[in-house]
Protein backbone atom coordinates (compact mmCIF):
# COMPACT_ATOMS: atom_id res chain seq x y z
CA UNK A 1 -4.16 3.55 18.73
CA UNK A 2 -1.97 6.68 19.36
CA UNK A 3 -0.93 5.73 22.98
CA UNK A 4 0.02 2.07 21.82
CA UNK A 5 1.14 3.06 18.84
CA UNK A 6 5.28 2.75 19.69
CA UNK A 7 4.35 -0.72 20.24
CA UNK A 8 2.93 -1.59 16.40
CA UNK A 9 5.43 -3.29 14.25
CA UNK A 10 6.80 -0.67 11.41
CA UNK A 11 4.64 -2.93 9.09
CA UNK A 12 1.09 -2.08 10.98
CA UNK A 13 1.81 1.68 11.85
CA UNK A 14 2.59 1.95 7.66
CA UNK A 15 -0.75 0.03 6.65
CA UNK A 16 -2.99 2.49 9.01
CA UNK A 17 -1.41 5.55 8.01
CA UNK A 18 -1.43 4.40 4.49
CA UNK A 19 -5.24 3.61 4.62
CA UNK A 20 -5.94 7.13 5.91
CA UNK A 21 -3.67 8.90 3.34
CA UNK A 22 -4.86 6.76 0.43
CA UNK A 23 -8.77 7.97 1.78
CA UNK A 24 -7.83 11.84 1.91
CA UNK A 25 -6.20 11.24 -1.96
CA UNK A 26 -9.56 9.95 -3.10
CA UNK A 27 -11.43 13.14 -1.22
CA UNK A 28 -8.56 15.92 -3.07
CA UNK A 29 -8.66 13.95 -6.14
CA UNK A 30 -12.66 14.03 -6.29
CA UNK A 31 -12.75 17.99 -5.01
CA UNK A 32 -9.70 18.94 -7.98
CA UNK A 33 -11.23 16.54 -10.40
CA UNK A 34 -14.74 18.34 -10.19
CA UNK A 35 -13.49 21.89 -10.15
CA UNK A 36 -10.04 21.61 -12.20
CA UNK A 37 -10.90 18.87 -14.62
CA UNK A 38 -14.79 19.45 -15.40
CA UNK A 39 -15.54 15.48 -14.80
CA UNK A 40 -18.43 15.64 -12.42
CA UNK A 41 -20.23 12.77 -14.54
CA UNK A 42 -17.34 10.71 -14.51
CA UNK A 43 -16.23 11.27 -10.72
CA UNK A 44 -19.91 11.45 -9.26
CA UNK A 45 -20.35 8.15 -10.72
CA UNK A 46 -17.06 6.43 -8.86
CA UNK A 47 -17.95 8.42 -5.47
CA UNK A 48 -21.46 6.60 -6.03
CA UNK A 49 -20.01 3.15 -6.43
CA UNK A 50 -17.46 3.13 -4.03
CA UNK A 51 -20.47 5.01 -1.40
CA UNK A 52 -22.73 2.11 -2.39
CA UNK A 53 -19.63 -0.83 -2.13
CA UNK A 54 -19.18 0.50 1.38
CA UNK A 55 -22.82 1.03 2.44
CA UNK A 56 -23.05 -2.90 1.64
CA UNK A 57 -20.02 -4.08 3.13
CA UNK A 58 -20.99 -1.68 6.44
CA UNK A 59 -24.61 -2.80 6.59
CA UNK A 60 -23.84 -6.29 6.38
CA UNK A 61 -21.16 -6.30 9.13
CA UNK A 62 -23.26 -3.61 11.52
CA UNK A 63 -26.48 -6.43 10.70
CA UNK A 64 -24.48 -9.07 12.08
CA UNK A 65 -22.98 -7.16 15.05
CA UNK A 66 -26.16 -6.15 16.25
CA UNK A 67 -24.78 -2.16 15.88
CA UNK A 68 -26.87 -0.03 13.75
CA UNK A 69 -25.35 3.03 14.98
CA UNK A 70 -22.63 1.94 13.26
CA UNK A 71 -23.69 2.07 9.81
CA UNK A 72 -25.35 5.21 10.00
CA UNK A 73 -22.47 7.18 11.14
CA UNK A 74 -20.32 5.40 8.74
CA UNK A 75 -20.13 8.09 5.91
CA UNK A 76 -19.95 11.30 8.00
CA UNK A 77 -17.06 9.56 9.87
CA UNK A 78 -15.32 8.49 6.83
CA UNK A 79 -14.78 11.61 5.98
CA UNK A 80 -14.22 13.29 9.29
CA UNK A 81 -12.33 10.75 11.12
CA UNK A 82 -8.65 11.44 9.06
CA UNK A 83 -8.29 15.14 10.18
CA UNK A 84 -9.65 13.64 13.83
CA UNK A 85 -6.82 11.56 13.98
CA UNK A 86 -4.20 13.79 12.84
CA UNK A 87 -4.84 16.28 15.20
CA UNK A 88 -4.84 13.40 17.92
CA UNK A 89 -1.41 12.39 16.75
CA UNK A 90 -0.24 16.34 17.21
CA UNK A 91 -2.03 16.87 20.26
CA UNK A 92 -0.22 13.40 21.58
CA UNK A 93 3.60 14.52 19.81
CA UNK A 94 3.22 18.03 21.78
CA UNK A 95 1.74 16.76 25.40
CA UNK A 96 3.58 13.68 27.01
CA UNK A 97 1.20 12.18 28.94
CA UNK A 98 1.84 9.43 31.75
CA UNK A 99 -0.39 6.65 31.30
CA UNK A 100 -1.35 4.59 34.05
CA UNK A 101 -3.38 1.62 34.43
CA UNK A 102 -6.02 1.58 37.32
C-alpha cells in the first residue's frame, strides 16, 4: 500500500487510515477503561465478543481460502500490524526510494 498509495483516491486512503485509527481507539479505550474506569467485567466482556465475532468471520474466510496460517496469526497481527504500518509510512516519508519494475 505505501508505495501506491499517491495513487488511492482521497476516499480509499481516508477509509484505511480510518480503519487503523478506529482499531488503536478500541485498544486505548480498553487499556484506560480497565485501569482508569475499574470496568474490567464490562470491557473484558466486549474484547470477548468482538475476539469471538472476528475469530468466526476469520475462520470462515481462511476455511474457504485454503490458508490456515491465516487465522492463526490473525489476533497477534491485529494488534501489531497498526504501529507496523506507521512506522512503514515514516520510514517511506523520510527515504525516497526509486521504484522500478523488473
Amino acid at each position: 500500500h505505501l508505495t501506491t498509495a499517491p495513487y488511492y483516491k482521497f476516499r480509499v486512503k481516508f477509509l484505511l487510515g480510518l480503519e487503523l485509527f478506529s482499531r488503536e481507539l478500541f485498544y486505548l479505550g480498553v487499556l484506560s477503561s480497565i485501569f482508569l474506569h475499574n470496568l474490567a467485567l464490562l470491557v473484558l466482556g466486549v474484547v470477548l465478543i468482538r475476539t469471538t465475532t472476528k475469530l468466526i468471520v476469520f475462520g470462515r474466510a481462511s476455511r474457504k481460502l485454503g490458508e490456515g496460517r491465516v487465522f492463526w496469526s490473525s489476533l497477534y497481527l491485529d494488534i501489531i500490524l497498526p504501529y507496523m504500518y506507521l512506522v512503514f509510512m515514516i520510514d517511506n516519508r523520510l527515504r525516497k526510494r526509486k521504484s522500478s519494475w523488473k
